[in-house]
N, C-alpha and C. Protein backbone atom coordinates (compact mmCIF):
# COMPACT_ATOMS: atom_id res chain seq x y z
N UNK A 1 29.17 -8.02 16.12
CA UNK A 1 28.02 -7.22 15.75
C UNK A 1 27.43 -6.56 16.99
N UNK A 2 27.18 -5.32 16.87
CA UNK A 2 26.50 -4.60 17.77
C UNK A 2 25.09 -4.57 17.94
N UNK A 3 24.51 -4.10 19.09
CA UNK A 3 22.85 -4.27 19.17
C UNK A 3 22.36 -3.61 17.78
N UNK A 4 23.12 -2.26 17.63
CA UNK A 4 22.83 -1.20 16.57
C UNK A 4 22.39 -2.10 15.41
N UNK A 5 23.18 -2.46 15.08
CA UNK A 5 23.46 -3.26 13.77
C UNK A 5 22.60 -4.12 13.49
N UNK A 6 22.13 -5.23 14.54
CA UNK A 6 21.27 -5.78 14.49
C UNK A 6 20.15 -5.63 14.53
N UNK A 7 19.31 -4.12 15.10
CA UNK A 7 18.21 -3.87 15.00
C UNK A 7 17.89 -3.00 13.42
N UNK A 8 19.06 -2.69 13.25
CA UNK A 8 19.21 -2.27 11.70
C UNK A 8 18.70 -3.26 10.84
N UNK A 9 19.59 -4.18 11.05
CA UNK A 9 19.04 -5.41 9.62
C UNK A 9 17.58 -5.45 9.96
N UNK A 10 17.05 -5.64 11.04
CA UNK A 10 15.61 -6.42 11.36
C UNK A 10 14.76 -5.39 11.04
N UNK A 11 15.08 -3.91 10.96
CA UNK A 11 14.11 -2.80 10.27
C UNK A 11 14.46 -3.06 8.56
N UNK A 12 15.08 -3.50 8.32
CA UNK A 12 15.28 -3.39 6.92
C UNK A 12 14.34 -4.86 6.22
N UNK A 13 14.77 -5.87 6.97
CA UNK A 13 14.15 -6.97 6.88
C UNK A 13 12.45 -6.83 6.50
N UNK A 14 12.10 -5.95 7.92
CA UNK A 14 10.69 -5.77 7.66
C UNK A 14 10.36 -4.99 6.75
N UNK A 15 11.06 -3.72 6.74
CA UNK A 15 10.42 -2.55 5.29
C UNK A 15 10.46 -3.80 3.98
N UNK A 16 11.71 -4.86 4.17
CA UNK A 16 11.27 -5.17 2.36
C UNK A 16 10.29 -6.72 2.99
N UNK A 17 9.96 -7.29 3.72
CA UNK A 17 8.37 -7.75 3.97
C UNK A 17 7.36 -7.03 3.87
N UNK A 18 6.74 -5.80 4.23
CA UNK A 18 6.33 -4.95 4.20
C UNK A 18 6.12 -4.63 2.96
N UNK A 19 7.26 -4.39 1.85
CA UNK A 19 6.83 -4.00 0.45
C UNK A 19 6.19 -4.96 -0.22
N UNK A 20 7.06 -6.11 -0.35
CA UNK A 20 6.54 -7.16 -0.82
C UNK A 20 5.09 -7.45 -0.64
N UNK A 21 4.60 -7.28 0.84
CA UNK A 21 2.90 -7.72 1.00
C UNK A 21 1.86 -6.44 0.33
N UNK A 22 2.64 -5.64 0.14
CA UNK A 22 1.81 -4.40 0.08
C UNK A 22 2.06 -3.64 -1.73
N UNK A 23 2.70 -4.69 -1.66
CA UNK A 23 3.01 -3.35 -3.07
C UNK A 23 3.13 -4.60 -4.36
N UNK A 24 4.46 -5.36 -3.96
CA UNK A 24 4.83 -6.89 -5.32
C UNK A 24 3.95 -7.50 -5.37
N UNK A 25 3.26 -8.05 -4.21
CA UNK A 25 2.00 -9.60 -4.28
C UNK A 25 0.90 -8.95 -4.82
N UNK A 26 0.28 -8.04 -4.50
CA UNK A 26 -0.81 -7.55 -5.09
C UNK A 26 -0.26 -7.41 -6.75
N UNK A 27 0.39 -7.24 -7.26
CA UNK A 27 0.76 -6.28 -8.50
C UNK A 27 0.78 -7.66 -9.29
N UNK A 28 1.54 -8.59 -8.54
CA UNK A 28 1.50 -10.25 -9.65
C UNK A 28 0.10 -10.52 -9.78
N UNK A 29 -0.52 -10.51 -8.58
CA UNK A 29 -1.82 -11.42 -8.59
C UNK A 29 -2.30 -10.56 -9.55
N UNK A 30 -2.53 -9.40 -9.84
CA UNK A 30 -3.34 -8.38 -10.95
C UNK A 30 -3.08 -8.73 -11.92
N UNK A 31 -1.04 -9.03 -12.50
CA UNK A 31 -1.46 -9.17 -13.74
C UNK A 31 -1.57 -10.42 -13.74
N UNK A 32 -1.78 -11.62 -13.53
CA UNK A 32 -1.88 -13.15 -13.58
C UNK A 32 -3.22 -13.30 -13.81
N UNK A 33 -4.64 -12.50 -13.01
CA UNK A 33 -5.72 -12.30 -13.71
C UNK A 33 -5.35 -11.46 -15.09
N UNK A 34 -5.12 -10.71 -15.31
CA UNK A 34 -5.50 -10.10 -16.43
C UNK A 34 -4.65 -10.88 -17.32
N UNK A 35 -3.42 -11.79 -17.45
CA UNK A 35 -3.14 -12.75 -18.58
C UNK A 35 -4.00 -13.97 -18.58
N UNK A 36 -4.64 -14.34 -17.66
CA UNK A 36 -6.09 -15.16 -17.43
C UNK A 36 -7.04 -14.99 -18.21
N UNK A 37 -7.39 -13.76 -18.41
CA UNK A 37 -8.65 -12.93 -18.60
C UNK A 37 -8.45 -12.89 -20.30
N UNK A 38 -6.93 -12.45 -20.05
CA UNK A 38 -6.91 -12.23 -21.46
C UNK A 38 -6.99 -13.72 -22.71
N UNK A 39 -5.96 -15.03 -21.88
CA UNK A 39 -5.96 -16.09 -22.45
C UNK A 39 -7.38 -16.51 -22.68
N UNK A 40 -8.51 -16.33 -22.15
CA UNK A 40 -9.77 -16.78 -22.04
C UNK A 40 -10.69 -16.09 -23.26
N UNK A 41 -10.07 -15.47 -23.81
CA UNK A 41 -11.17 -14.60 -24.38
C UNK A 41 -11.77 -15.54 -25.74
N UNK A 42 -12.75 -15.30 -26.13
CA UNK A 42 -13.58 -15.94 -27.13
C UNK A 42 -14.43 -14.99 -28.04
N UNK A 43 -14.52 -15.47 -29.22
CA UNK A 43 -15.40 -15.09 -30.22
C UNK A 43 -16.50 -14.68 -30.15
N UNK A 44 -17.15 -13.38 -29.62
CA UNK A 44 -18.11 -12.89 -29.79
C UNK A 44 -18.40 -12.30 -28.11
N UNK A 45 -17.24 -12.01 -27.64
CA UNK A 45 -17.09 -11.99 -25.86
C UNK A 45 -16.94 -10.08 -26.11
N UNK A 46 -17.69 -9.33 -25.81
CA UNK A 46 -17.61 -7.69 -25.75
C UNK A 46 -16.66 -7.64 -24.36
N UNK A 47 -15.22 -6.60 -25.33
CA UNK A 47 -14.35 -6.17 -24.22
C UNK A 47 -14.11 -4.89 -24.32
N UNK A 48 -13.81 -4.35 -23.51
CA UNK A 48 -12.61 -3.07 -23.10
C UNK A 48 -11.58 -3.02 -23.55
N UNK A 49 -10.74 -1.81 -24.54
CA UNK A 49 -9.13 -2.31 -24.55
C UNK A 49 -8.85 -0.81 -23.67
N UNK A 50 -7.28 -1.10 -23.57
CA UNK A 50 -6.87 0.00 -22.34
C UNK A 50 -6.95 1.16 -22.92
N UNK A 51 -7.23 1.63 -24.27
CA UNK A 51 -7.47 2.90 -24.77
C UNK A 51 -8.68 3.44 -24.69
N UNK A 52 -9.29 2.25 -23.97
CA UNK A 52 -10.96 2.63 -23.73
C UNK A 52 -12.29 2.25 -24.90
N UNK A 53 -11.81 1.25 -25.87
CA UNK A 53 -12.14 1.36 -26.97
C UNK A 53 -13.26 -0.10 -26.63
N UNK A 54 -14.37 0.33 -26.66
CA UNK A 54 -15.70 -0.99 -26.46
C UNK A 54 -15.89 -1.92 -28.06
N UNK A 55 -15.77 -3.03 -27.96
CA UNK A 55 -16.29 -3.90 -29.42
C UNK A 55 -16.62 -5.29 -28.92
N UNK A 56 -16.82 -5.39 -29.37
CA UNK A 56 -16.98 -7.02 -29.83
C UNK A 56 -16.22 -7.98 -30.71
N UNK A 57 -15.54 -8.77 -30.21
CA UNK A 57 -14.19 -9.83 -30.77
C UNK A 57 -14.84 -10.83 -31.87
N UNK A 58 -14.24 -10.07 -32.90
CA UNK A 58 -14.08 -10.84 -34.20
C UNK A 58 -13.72 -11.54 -34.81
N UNK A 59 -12.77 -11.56 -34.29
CA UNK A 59 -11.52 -12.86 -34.50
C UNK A 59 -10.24 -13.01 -33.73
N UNK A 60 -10.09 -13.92 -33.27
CA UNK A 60 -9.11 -14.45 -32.42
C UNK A 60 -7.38 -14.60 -33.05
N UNK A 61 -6.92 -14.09 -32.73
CA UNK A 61 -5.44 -15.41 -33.35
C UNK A 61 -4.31 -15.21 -32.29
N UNK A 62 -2.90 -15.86 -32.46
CA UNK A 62 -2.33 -15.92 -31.46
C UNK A 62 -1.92 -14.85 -30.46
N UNK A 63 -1.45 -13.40 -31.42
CA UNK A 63 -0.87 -12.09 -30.33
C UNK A 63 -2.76 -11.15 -31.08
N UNK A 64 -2.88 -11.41 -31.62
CA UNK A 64 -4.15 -10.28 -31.60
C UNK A 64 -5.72 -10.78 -31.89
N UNK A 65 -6.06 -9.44 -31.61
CA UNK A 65 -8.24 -9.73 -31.15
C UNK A 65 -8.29 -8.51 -32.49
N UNK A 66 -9.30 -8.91 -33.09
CA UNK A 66 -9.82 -8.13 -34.14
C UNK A 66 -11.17 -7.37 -33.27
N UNK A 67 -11.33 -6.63 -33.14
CA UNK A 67 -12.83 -6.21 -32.71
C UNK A 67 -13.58 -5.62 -33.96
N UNK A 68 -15.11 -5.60 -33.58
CA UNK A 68 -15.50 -4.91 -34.59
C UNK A 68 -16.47 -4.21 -33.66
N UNK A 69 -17.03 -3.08 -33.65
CA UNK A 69 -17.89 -2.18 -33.25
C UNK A 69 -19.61 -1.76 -33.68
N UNK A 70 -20.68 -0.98 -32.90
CA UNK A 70 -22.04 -0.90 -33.68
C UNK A 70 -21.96 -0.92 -35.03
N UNK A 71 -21.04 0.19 -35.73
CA UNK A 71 -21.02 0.65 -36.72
C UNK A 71 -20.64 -0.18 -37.75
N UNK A 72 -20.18 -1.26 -37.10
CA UNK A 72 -19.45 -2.63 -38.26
C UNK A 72 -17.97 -2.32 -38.55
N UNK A 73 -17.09 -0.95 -37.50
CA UNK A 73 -15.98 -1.43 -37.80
C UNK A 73 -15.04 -2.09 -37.34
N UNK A 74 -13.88 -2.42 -38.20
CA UNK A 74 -12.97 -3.85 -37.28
C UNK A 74 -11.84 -3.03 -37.40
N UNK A 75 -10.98 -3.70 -36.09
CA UNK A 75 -9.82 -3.11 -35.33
C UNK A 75 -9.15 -4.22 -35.23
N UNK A 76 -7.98 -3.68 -35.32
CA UNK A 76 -6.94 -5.08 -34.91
C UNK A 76 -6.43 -4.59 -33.22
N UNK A 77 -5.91 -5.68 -32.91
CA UNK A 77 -5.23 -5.07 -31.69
C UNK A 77 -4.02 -6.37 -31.02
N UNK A 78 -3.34 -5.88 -30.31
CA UNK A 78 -2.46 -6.78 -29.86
C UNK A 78 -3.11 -7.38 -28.41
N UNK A 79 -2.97 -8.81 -28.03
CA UNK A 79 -4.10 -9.13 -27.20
C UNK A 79 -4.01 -8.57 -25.81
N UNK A 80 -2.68 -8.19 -25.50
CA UNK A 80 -2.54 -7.24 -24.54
C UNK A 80 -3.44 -6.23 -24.19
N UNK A 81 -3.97 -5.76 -25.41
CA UNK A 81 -4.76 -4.32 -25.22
C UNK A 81 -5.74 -4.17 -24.51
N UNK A 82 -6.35 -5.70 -24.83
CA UNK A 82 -7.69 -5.89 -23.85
C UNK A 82 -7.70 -5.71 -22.36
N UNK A 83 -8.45 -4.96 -21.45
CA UNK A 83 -8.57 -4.52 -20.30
C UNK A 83 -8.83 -5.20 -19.51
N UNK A 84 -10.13 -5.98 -19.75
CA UNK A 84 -11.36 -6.27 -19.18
C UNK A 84 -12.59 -6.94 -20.34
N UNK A 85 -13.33 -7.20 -19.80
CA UNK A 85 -14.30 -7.91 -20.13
C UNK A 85 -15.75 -6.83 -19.96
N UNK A 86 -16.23 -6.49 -20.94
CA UNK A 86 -17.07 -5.69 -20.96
C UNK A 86 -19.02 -6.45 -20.29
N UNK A 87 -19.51 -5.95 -19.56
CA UNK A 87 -20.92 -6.34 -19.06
C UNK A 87 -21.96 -6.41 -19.78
């Protein structure tokens, strides 16, 4: 092996350390809260879903959140949908 070669691998080494700290670790830790966030949710907890849609959780069950809204209407949704946790 040549010097070449070897300073090759060790730039390559670092670009994918480099990605990994900057781009993969952040991206798990995000969604690991948000399947957190989402496992947590409870009956009468006002959320966000990613379509932007504000309610209040109506009913719980295993893959979906029912919301219902001011107006009294109810939505189904897959529990994925939920964003966030509304203030």
């Amino acid at each position: 092996m040549s010097a070449d070669m070897i300073v090759l691998i060790i730039q390559f080494a670092l670009l994918g350390v480099i990605i990994y700290f900057f781009m993969i670790r952040p991206e798990s830790k995000r969604r690991k809260a948000v399947a957190s966030m989402q496992s947590s949710l409870n009956k009468g907890d006002r959320v966000v879903t990613i379509g932007g849609v504000h309610g209040r959780i109506h009913a719980l069950e295993e893959t979906t959140v029912t919301l219902i809204n001011d107006e009294g209407a109810k939505w189904t949704f897959e529990r994925s949908a939920i964003a966030r946790k509304a203030e």
